[in-house]
Protein backbone atom coordinates (compact mmCIF):
# COMPACT_ATOMS: atom_id res chain seq x y z
CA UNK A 1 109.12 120.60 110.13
CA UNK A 2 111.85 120.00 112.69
CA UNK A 3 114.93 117.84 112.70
CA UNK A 4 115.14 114.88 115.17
CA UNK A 5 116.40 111.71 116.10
CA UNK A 6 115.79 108.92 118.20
CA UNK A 7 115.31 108.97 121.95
CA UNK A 8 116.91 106.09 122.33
CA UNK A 9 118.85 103.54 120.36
CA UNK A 10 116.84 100.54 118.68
CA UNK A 11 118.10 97.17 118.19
CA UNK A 12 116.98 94.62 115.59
CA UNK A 13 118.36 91.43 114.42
CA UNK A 14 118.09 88.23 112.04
CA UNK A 15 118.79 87.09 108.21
CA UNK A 16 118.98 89.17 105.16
CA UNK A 17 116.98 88.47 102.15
CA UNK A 18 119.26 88.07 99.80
CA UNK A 19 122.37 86.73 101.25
CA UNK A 20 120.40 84.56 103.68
CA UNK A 21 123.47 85.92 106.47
CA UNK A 22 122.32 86.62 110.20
CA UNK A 23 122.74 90.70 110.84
CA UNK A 24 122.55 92.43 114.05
CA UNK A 25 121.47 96.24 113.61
CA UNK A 26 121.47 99.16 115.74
CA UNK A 27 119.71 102.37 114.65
CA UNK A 28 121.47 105.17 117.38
CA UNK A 29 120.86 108.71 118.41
CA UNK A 30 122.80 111.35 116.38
CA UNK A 31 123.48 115.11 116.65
CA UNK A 32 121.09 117.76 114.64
CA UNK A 33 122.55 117.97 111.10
CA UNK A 34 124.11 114.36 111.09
CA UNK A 35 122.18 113.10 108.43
CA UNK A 36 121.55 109.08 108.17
CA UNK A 37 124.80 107.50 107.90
CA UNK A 38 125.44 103.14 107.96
CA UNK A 39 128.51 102.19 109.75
CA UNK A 40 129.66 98.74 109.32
CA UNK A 41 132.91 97.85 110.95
CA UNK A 42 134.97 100.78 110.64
CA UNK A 43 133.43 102.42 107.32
CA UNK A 44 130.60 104.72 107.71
CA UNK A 45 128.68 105.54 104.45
CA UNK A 46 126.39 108.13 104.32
CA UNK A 47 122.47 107.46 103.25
CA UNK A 48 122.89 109.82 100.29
CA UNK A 49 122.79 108.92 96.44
CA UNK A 50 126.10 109.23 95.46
CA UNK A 51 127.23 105.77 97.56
CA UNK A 52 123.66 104.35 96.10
CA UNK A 53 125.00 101.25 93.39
CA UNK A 54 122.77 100.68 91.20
CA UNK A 55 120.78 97.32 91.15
CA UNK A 56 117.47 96.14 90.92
CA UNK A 57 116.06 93.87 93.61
CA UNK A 58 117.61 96.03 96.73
CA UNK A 59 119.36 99.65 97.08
CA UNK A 60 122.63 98.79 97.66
CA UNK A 61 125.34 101.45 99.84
CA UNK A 62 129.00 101.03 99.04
CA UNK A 63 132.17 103.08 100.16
CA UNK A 64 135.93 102.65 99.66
CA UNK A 65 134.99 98.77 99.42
CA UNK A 66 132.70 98.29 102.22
CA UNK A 67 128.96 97.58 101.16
CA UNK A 68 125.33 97.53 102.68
CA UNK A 69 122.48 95.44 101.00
CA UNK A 70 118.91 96.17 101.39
CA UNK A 71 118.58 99.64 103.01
CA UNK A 72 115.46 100.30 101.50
CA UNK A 73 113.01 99.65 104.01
CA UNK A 74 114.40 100.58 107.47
CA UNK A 75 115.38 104.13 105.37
CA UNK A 76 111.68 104.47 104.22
CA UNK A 77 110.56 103.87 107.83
CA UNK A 78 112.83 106.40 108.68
CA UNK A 79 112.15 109.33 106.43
CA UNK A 80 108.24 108.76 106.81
CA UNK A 81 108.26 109.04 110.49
CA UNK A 82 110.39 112.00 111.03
CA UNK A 83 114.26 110.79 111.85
CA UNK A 84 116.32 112.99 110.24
CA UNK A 85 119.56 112.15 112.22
CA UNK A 86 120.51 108.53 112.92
CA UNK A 87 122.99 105.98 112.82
CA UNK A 88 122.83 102.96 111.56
CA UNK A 89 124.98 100.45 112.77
CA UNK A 90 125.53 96.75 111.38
CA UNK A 91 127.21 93.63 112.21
CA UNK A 92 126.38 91.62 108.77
CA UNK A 93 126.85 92.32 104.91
CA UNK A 94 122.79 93.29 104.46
CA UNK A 95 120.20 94.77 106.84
CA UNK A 96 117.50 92.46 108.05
CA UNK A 97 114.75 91.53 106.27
CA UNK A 98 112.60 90.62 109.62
CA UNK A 99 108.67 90.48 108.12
CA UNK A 100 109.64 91.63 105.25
CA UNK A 101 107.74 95.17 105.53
CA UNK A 102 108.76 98.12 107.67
CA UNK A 103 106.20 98.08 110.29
CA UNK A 104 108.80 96.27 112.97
CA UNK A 105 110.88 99.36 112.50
CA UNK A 106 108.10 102.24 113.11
CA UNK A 107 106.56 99.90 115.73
CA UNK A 108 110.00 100.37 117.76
CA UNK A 109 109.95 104.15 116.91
CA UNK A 110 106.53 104.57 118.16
CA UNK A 111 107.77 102.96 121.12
CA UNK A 112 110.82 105.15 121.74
CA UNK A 113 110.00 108.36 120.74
CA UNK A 114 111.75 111.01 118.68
CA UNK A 115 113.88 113.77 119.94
CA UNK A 116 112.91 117.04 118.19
CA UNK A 117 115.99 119.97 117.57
CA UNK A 118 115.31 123.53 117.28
CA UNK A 119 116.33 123.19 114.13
CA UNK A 120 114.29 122.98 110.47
CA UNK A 121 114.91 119.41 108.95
CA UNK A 122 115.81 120.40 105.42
CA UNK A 123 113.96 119.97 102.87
CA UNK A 124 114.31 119.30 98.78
CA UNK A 125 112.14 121.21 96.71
CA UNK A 126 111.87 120.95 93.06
CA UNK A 127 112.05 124.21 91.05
CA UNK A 128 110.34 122.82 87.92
CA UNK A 129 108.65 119.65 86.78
CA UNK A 130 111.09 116.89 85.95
CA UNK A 131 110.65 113.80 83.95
CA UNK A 132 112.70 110.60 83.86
CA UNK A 133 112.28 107.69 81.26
CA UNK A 134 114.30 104.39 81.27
CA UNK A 135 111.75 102.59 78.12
CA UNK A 136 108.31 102.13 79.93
CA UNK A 137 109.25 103.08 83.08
CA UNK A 138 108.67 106.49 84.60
CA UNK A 139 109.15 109.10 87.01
CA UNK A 140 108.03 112.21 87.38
CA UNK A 141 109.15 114.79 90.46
CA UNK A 142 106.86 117.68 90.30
CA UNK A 143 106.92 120.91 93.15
CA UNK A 144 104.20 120.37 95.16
CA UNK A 145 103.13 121.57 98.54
CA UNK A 146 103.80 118.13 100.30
CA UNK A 147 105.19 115.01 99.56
CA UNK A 148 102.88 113.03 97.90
CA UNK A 149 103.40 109.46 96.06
CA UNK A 150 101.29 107.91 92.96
CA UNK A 151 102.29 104.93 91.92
CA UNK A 152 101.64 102.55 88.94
CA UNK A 153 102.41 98.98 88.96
CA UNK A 154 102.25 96.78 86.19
CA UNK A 155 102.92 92.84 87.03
CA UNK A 156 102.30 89.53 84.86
CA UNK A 157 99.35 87.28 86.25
CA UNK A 158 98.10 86.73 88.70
CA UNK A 159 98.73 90.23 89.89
CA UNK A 160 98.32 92.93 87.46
CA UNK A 161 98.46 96.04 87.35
CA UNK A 162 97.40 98.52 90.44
CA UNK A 163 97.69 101.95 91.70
CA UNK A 164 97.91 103.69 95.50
CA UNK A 165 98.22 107.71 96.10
CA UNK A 166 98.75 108.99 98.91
CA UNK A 167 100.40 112.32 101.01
CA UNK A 168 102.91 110.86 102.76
CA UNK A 169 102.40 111.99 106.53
CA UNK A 170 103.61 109.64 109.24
CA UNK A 171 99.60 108.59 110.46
CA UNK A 172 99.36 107.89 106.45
CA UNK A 173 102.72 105.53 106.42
CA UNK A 174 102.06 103.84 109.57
CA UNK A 175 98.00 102.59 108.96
CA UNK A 176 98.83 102.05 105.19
CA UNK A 177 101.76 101.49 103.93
CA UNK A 178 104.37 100.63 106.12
CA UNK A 179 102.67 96.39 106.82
CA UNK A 180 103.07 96.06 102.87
CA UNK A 181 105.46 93.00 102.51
CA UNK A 182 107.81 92.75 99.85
CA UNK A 183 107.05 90.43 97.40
CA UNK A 184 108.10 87.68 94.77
CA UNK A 185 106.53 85.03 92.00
CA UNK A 186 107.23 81.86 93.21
CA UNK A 187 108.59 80.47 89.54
CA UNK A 188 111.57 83.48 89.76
CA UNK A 189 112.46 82.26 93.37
CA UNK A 190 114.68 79.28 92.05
CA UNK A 191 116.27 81.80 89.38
CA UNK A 192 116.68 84.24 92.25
CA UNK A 193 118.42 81.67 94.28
CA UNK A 194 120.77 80.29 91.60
CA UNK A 195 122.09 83.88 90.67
CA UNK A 196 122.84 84.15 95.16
CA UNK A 197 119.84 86.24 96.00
CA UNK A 198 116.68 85.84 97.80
CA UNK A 199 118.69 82.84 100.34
CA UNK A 200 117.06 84.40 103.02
CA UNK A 201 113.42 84.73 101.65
CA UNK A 202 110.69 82.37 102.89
CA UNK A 203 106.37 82.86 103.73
CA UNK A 204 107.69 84.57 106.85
CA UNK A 205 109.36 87.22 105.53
CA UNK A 206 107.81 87.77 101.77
CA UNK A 207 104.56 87.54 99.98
CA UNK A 208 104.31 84.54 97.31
CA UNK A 209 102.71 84.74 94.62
CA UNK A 210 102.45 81.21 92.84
CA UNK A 211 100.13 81.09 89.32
CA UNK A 212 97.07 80.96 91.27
CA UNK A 213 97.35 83.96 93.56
CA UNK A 214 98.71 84.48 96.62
CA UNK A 215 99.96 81.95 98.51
CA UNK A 216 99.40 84.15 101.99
CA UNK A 217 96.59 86.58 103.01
CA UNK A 218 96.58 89.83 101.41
CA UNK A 219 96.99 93.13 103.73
CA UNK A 220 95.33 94.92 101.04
CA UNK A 221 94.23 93.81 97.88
CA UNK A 222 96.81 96.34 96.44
CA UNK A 223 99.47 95.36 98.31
CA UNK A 224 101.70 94.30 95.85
CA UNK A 225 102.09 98.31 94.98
CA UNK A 226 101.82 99.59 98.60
CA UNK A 227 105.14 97.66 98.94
CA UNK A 228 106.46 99.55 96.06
CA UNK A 229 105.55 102.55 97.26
CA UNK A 230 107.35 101.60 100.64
CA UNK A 231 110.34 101.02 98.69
CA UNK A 232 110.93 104.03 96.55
CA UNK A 233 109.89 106.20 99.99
CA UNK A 234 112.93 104.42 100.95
CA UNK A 235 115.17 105.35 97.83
CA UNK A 236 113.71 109.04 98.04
CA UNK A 237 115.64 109.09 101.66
CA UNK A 238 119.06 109.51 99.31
CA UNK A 239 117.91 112.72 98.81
CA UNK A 240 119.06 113.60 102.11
CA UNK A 241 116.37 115.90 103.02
CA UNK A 242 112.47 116.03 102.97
CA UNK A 243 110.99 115.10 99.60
CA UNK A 244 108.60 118.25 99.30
CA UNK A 245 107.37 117.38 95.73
CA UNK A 246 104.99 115.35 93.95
CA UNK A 247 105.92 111.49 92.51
CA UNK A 248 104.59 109.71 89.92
CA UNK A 249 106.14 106.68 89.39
CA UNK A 250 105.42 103.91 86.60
CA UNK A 251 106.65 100.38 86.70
CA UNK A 252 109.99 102.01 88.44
CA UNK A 253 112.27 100.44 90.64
CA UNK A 254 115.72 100.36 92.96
CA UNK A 255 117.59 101.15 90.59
CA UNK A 256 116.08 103.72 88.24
CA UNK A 257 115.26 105.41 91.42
CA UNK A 258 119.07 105.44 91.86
CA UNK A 259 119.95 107.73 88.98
CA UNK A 260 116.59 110.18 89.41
CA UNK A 261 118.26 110.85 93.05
CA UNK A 262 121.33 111.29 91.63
CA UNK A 263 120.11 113.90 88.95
CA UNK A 264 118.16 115.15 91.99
CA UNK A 265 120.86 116.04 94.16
CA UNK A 266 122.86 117.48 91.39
CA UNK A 267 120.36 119.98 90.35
CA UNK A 268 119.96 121.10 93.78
């Protein structure tokens, strides 16, 4: 697997989710071996776990005071389809939310292309099984030959609880996961709005659940966990390197994944 970047810079803009503030983003060419990086105004913050905060409705970067909301899904887009090296500039205090899935982002890096290097992306590879607890919630990070993803999710009603596995390959991400909205009841959306998130969040950008279902068409009738799966491909991109391993998740989320990436990096 080689390293590579964009071919050419992509440009996205509108609100973010939480903070409901209008962002302009540019995701930019960089050199073999730059990583991911966010710059916002003159701060750049590498996309690796140690500038992850912890917090549970978005993966959150901060540096010597300056802080990006909401990198989870424009990283995940990233990582699955092959950019190693990028820059990710932003005018606004959280990334866009646009339809609330990742598909505008590999849409645009279909579009553009990728530049390869003649260089080997790197890669993380477990050396042993590891396991992770935080009460019911689980992960697991086994070695494995490719990066593959099973996920458990376990919601009150109407949802439920559902499952997706899948190897993680770019064709994989683009035809089924990377359309999976994020999602919300819509009896926490008041709650959510009261404690200054979710201000951006509307049927545009987020799939509703009220107590009857749904309130939009379903992608998939598993969508709900596809999303989730979207997300912690996302958080797996603070590894800063290919996730060869195995990765059972259970009811996790932003920020548990915070701390196994964390561990992650210090054992390697």
């Amino acid at each position: 697997m080689r390293a590579a970047t964009l071919a050419a810079p992509l440009r996205f803009a509108g609100v973010g989710l939480h903070t409901g503030a209008p962002a302009v983003m540019e995701i930019r060419p960089a050199g073999c071996g730059a990583g991911i990086s966010f710059l916002t105004g003159s701060e750049r913050i590498p996309a690796i776990a140690e500038y992850a905060e912890e917090s549970p409705l978005a993966t959150v970067m901060r540096r010597n005071g300056a802080s990006i909301s909401t990198v989870e899904h424009v990283l995940s887009a990233l990582l699955a389809c092959g950019v190693s090296d990028a820059e990710i500039a932003l005018d606004g205090p959280e990334v866009p939310i646009l339809d609330g899935s990742a598909k505008p982002y590999v849409t645009a890096i279909d579009e553009t292309g990728l530049l390869a290097f003649d260089t080997a992306r790197p890669v993380f590879v477990p050396d042993r099984a590891l396991e992770f607890r935080d009460g019911d919630r689980v992960v697991i990070v086994l070695p494995a030959e490719a990066f593959r993803v099973r996920f458990v999710g376990d919601y009150p009603a109407p949802i439920g609880t559902h499952y997706f596995d899948a190897v993680i390959t770019p064709q994989v991400y683009r035809e089924q996961i990377a359309a999976a909205r994020t999602f919300a009841f819509l009896r926490d959306v008041e709650a959510m709005r009261a404690a200054g998130l979710a201000r951006g969040g509307s049927l545009d950008n987020a799939l509703v659940y009220d107590e009857e279902g749904p309130m939009q068409p379903l992608q998939w009738p598993n969508e709900v966990v596809r999303h989730k799966v979207l997300d912690l491909i996302g958080d797996f991109g603070l590894l800063g390197a290919w996730p060869q391993c195995e990765v059972i998740a259970i009811k996790s989320g932003h920020a548990m994944h915070a701390r196994v990436i964390n561990e992650l990096r210090n054992r390697g």
